[in-house]
C-alpha atoms as a PDB file:
ATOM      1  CA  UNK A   1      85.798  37.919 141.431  1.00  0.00           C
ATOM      2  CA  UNK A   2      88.284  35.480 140.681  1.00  0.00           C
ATOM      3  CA  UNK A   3      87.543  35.344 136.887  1.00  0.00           C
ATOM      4  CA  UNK A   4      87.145  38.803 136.884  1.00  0.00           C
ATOM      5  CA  UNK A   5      90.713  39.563 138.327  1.00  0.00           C
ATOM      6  CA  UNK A   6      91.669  37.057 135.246  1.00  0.00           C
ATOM      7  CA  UNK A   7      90.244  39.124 133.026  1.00  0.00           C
ATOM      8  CA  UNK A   8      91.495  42.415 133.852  1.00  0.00           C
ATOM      9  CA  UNK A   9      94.738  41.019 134.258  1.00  0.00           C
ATOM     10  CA  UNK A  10      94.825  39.406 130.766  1.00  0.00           C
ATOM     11  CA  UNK A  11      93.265  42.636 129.073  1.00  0.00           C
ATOM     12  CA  UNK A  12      95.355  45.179 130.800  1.00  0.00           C
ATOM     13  CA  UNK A  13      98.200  43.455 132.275  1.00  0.00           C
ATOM     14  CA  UNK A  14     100.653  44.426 130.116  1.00  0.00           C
ATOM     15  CA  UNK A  15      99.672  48.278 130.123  1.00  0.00           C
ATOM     16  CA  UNK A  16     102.384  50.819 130.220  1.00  0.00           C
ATOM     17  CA  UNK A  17     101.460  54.382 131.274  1.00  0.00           C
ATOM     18  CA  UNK A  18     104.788  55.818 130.332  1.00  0.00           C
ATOM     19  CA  UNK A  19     104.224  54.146 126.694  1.00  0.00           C
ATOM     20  CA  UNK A  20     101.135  56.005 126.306  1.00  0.00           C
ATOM     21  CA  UNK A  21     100.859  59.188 124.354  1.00  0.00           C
ATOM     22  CA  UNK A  22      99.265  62.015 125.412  1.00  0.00           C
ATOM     23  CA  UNK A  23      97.495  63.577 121.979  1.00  0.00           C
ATOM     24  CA  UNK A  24      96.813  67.151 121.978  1.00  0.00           C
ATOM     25  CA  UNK A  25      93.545  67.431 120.248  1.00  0.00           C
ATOM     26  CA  UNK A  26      92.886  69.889 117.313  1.00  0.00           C
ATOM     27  CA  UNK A  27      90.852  73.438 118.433  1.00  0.00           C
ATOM     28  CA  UNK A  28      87.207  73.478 117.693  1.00  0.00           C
ATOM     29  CA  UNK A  29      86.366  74.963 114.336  1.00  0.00           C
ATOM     30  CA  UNK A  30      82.925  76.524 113.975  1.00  0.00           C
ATOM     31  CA  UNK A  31      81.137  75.368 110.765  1.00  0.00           C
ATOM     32  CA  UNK A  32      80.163  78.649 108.403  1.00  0.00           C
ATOM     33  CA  UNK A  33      77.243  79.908 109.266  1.00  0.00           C
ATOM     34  CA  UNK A  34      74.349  81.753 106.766  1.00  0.00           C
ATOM     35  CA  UNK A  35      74.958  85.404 107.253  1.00  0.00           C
ATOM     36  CA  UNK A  36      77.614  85.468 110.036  1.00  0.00           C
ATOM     37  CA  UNK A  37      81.275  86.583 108.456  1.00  0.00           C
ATOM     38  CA  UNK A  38      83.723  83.720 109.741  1.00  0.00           C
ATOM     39  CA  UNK A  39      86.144  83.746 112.053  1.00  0.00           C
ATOM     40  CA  UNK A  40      89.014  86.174 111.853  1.00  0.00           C
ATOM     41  CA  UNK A  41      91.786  85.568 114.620  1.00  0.00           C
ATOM     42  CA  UNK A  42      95.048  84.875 113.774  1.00  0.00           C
ATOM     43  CA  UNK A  43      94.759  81.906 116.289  1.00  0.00           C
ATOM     44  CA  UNK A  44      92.196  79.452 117.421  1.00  0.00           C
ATOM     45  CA  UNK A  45      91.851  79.215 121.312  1.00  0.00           C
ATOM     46  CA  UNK A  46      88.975  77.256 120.818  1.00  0.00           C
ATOM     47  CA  UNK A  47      91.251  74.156 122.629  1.00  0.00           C
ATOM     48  CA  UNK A  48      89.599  71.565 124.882  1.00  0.00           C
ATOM     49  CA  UNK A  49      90.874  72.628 128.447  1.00  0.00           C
ATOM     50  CA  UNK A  50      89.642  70.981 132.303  1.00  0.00           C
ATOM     51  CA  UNK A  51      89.684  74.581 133.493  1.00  0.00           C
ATOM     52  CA  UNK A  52      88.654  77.627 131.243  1.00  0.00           C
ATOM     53  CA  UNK A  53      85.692  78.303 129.073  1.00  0.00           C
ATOM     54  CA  UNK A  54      86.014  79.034 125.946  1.00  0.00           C
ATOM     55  CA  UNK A  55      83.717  81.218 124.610  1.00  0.00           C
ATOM     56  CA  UNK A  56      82.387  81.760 120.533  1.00  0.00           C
ATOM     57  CA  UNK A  57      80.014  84.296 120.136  1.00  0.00           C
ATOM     58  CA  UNK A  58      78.239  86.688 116.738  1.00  0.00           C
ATOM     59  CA  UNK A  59      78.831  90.586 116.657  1.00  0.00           C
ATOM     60  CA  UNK A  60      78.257  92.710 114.601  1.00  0.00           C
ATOM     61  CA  UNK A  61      80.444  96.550 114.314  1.00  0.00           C
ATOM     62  CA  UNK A  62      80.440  99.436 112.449  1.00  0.00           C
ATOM     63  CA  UNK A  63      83.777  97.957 110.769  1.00  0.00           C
ATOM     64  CA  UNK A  64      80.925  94.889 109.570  1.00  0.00           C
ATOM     65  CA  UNK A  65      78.490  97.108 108.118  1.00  0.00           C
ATOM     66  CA  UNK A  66      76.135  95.621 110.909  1.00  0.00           C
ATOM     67  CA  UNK A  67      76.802  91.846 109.498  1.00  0.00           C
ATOM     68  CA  UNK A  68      77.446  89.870 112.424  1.00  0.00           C
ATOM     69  CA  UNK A  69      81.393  88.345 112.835  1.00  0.00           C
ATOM     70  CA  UNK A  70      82.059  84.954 114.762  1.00  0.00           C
ATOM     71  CA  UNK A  71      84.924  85.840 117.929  1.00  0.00           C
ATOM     72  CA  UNK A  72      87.153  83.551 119.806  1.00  0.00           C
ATOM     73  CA  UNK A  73      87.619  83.546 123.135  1.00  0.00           C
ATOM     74  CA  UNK A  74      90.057  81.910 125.558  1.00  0.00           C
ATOM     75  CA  UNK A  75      88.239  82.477 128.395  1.00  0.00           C
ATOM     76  CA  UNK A  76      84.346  84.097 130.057  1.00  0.00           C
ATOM     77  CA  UNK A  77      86.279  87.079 131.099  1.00  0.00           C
ATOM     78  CA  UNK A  78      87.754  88.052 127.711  1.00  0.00           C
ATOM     79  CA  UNK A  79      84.197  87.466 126.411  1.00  0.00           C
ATOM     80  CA  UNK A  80      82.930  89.956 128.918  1.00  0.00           C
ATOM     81  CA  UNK A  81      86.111  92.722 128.109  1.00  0.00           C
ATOM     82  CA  UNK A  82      84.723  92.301 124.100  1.00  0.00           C
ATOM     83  CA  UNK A  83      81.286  93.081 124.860  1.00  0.00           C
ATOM     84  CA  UNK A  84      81.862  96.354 127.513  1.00  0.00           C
ATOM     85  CA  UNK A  85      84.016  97.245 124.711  1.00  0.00           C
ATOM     86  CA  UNK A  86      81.053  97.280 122.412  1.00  0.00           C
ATOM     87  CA  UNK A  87      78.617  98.751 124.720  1.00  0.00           C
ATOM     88  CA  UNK A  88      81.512 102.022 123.574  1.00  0.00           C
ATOM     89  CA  UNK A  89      79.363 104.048 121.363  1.00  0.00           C
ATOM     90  CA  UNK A  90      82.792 105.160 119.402  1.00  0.00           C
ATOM     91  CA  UNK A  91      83.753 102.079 118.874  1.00  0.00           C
ATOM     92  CA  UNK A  92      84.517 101.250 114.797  1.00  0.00           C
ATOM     93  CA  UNK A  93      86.218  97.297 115.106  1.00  0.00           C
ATOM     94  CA  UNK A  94      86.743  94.428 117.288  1.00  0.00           C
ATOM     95  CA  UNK A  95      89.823  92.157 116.473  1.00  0.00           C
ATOM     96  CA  UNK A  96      90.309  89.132 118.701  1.00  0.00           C
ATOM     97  CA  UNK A  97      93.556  86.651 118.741  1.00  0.00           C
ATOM     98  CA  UNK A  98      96.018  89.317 116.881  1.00  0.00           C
ATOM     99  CA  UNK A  99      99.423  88.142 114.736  1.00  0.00           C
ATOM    100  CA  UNK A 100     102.330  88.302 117.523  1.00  0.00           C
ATOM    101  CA  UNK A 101     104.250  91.042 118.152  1.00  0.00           C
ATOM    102  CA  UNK A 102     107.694  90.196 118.687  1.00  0.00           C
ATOM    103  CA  UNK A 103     109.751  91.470 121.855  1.00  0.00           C
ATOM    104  CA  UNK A 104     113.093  91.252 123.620  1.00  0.00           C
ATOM    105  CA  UNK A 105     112.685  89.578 126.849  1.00  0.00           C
ATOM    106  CA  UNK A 106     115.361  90.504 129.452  1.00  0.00           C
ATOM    107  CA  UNK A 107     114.030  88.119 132.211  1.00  0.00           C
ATOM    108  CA  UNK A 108     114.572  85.117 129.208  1.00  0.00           C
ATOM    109  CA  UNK A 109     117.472  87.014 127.941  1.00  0.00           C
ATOM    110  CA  UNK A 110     116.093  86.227 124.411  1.00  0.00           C
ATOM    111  CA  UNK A 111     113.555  86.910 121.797  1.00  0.00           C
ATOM    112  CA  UNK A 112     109.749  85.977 122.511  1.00  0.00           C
ATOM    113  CA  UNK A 113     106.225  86.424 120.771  1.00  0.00           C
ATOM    114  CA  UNK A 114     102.856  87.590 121.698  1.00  0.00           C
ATOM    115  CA  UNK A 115      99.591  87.596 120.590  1.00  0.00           C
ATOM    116  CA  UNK A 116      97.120  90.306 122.290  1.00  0.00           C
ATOM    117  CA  UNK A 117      93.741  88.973 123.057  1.00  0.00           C
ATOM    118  CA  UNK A 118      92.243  91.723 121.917  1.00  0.00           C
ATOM    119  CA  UNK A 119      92.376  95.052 119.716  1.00  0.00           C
ATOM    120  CA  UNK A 120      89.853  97.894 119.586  1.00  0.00           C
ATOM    121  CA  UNK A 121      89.598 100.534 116.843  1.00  0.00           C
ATOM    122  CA  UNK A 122      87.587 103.585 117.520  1.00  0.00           C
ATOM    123  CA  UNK A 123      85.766 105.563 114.828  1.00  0.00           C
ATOM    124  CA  UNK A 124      88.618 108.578 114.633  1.00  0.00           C
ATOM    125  CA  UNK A 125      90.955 105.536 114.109  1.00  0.00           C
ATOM    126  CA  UNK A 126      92.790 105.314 117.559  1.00  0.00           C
ATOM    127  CA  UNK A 127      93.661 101.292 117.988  1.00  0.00           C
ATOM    128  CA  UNK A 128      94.349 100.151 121.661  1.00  0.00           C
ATOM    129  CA  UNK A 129      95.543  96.815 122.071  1.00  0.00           C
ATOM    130  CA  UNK A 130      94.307  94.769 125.495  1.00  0.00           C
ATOM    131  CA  UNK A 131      96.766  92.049 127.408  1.00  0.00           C
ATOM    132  CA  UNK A 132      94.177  90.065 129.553  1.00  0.00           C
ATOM    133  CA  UNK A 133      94.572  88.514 132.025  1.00  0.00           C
ATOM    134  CA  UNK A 134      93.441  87.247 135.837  1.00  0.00           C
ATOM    135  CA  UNK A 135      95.082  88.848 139.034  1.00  0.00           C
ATOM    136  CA  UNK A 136      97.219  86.131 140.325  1.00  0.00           C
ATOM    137  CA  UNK A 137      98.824  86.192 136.976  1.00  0.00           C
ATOM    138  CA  UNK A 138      99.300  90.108 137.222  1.00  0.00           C
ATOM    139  CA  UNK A 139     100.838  89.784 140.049  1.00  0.00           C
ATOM    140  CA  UNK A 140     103.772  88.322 139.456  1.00  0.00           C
ATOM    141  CA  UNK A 141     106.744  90.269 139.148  1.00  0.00           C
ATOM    142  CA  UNK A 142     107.990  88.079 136.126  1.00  0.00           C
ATOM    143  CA  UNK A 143     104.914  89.194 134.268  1.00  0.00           C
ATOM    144  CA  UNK A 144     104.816  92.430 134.820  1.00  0.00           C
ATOM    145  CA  UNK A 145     108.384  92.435 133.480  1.00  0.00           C
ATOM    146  CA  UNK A 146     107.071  90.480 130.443  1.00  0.00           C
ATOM    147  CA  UNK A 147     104.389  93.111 130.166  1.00  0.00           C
ATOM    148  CA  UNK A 148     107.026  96.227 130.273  1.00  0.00           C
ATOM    149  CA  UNK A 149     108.735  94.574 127.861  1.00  0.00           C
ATOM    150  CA  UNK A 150     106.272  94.040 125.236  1.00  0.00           C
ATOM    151  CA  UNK A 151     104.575  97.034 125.316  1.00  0.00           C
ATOM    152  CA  UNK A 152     107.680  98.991 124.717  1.00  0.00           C
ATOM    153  CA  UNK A 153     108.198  96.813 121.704  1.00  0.00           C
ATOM    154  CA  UNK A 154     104.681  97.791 119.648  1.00  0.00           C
ATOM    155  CA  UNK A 155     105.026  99.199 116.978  1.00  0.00           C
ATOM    156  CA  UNK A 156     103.083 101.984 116.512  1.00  0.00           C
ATOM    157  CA  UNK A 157     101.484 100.477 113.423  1.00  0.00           C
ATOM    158  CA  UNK A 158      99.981  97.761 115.245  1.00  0.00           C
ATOM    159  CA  UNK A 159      98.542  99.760 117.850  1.00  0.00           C
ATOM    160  CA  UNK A 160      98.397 103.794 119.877  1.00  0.00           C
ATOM    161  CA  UNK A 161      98.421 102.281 122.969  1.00  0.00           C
ATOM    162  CA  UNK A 162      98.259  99.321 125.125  1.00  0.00           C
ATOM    163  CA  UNK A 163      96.028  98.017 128.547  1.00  0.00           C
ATOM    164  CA  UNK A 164      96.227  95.503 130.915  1.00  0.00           C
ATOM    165  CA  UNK A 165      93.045  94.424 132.108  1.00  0.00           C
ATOM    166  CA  UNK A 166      92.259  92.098 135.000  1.00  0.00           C
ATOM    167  CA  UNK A 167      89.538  89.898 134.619  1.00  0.00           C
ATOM    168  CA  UNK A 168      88.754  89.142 137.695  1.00  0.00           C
ATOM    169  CA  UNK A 169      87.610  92.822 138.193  1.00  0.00           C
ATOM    170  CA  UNK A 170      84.114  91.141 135.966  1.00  0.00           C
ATOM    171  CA  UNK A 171      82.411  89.439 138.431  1.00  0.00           C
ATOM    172  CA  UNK A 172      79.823  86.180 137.618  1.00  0.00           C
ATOM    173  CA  UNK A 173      77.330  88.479 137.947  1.00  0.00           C
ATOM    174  CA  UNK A 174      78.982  91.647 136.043  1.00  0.00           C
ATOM    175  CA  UNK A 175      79.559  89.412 132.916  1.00  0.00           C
ATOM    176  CA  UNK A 176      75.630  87.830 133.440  1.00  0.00           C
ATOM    177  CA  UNK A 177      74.642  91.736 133.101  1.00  0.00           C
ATOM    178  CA  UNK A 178      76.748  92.758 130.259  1.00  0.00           C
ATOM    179  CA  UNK A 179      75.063  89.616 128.244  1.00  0.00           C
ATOM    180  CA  UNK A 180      71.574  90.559 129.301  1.00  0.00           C
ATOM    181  CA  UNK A 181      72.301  94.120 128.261  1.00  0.00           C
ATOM    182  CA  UNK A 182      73.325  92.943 125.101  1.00  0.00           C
ATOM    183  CA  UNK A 183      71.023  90.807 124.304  1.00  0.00           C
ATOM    184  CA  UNK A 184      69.032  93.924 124.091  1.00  0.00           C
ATOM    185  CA  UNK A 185      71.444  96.952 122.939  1.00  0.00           C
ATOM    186  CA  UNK A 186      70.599  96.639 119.244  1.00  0.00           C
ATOM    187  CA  UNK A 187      66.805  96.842 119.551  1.00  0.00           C
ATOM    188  CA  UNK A 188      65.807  99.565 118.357  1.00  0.00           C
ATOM    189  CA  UNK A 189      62.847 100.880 120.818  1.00  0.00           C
ATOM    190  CA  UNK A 190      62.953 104.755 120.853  1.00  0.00           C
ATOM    191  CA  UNK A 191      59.576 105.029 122.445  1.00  0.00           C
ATOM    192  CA  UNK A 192      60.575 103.183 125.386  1.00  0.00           C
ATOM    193  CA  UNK A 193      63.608 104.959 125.725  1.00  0.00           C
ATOM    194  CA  UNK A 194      62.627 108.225 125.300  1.00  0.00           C
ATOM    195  CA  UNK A 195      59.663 107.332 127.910  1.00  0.00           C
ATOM    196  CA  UNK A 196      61.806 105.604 131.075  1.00  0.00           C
ATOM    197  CA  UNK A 197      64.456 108.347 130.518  1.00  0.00           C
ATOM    198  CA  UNK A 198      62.083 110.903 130.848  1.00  0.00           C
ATOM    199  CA  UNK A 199      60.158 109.248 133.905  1.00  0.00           C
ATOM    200  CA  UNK A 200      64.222 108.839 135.850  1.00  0.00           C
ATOM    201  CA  UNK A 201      64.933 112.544 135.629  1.00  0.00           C
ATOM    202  CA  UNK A 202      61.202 113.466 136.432  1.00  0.00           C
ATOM    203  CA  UNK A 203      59.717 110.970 139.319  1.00  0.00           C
ATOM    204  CA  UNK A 204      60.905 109.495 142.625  1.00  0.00           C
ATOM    205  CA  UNK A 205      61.795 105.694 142.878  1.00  0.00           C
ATOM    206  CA  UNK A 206      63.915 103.694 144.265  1.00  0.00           C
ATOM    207  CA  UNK A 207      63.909 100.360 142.635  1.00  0.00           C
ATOM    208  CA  UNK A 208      64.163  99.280 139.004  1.00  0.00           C
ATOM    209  CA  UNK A 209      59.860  98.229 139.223  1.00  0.00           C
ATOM    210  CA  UNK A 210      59.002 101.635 140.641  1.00  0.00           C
ATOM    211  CA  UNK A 211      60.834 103.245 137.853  1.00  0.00           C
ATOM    212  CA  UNK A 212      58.820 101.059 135.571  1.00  0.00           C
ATOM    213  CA  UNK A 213      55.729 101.393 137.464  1.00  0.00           C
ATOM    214  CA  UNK A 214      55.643 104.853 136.728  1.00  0.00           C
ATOM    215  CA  UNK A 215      56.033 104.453 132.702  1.00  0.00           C
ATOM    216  CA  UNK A 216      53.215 104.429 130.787  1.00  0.00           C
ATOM    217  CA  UNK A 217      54.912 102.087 128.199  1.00  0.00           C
ATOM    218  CA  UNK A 218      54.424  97.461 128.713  1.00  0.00           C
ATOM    219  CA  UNK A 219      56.885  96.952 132.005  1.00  0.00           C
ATOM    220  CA  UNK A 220      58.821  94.225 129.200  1.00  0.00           C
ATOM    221  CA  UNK A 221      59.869  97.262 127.020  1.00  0.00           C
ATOM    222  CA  UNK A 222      60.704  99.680 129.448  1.00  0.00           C
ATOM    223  CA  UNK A 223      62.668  97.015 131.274  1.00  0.00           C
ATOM    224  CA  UNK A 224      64.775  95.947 128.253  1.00  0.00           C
ATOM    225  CA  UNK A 225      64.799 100.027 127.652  1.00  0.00           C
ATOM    226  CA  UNK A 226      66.227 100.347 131.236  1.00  0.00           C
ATOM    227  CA  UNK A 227      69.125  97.777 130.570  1.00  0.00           C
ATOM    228  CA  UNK A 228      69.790 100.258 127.376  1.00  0.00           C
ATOM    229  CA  UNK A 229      70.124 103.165 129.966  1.00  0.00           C
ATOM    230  CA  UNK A 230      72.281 101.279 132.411  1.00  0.00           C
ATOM    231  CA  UNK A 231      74.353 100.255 129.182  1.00  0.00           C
ATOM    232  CA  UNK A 232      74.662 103.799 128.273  1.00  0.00           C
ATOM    233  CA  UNK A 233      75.240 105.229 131.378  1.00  0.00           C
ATOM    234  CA  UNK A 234      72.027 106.957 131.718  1.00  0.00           C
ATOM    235  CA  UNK A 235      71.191 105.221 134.506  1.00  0.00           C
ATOM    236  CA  UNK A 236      73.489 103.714 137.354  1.00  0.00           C
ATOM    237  CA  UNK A 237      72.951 100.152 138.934  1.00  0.00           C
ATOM    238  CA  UNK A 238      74.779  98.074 140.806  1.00  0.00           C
ATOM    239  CA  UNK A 239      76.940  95.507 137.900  1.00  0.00           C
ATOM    240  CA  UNK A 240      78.180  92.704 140.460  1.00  0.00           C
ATOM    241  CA  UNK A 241      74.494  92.064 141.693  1.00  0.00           C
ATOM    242  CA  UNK A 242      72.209  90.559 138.677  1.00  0.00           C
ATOM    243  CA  UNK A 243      69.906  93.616 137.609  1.00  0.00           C
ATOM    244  CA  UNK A 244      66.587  92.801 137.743  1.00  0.00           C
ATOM    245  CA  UNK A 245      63.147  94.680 138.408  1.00  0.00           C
ATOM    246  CA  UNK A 246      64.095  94.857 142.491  1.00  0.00           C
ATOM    247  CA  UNK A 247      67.508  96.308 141.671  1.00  0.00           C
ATOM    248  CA  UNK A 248      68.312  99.526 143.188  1.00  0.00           C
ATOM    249  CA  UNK A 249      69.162 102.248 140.038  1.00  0.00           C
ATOM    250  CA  UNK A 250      69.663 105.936 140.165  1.00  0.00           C
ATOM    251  CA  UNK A 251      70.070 108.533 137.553  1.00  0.00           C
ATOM    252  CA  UNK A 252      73.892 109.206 136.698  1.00  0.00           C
ATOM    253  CA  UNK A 253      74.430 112.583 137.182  1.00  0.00           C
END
């Protein structure tokens, strides 16, 4: 132990933590990928961080010609916001990490900058612009002062209007749900569709398997068919409890 403490001593002993330099490492870049457009933001939040997610993830809009886009994202719950924007069925573009728009702060007294997570452009051309962010942050009264401020300072060429969102209103399980309803909104299964619609406004059920029981369509299709539904409204479930075949689902009516 002796020899040991030697060692140490003579390797480290002449350490200084307040010498040391903290290095802020670069943000992730994502390597081009065959048939994916790159990555559009104005900024990378693809930073390493001890606390929030990032998120990268392939989409393709109406604004793509159905090529699939690589998006940013600083956190799970912006991911989430992107794709129930998406699940929109007049929705034309998705634009992550926008250029700042510069405002007068009167809490700083002085000019500041910011960049909106996220912009959405619908197919008659309306843009809304989305600050997100989680409730404790909402809360405070400097930020909703920061908030007031900026959004009076868009310009209307940027944007029509402007939302707050709160991310902690999508749940583990409500952002679980969006992805597995995604994972399925672009295949294209009319059959299946056409038949579980027609069995919810004809039959009585009560959970998701006796709504599928009833089909005469493979339980697999009618159940990615029935996330389609819930996705569209069609149907109604229950988004902060994982939707599976015992999930309770009604017709929206």
């Amino acid at each position: 132990m002796a020899e040991q403490a030697d060692y140490i001593e003579g390797r480290y002993g002449d350490w200084e933590p307040e010498t040391v330099v903290s290095r802020k490492m670069p943000a992730l870049q994502v390597a081009p990928i065959h048939g994916v457009l790159p990555y559009s933001g104005w900024r990378n939040p693809m930073t390493r961080s001890n606390t929030a997610r990032r998120v990268s993830m392939a989409f393709a809009t109406p604004a793509t010609e159905g090529v699939r886009r690589v998006y940013h994202f600083e956190s799970e719950g912006e991911s989430a916001v992107a794709i129930d924007a998406l699940l929109n069925p007049n929705l034309f573009e998705l634009e992550v990490q926008l250029p700042p728009v510069t405002y007068f702060s009167r809490t700083a007294r002085k000019r500041r900058k910011h960049s909106f997570d996220m912009r959405i452009t619908f197919r008659d051309g309306f843009r809304r612009a989305y600050f997100i962010r989680h409730a404790a942050s909402l809360a405070r009264l400097d930020t909703q002062a920061e908030i007031a401020d900026l959004f009076s300072a868009v310009p209307p060429e940027f944007a029509d209007d402007c939302v707050v969102v709160r991310t902690d209103d999508y749940s583990r399980a409500y952002r679980d749900n969006l992805r597995q309803v995604w994972d399925v909104w672009n295949k294209e299964d009319e059959a299946a569709d056409t038949e579980v619609e027609r069995v919810a406004r004809r039959d009585g059920y009560w959970l998701l398997r006796e709504l599928i029981g009833r089909c005469q369509i493979e339980p697999s299709r009618c159940f990615d068919a029935s996330l389609r539904l819930i996705g569209r409204k069609v149907l109604r479930a229950d988004w902060n409890a994982l939707i599976n075949y015992y999930s309770r689902v009604e017709l929206r009516r």
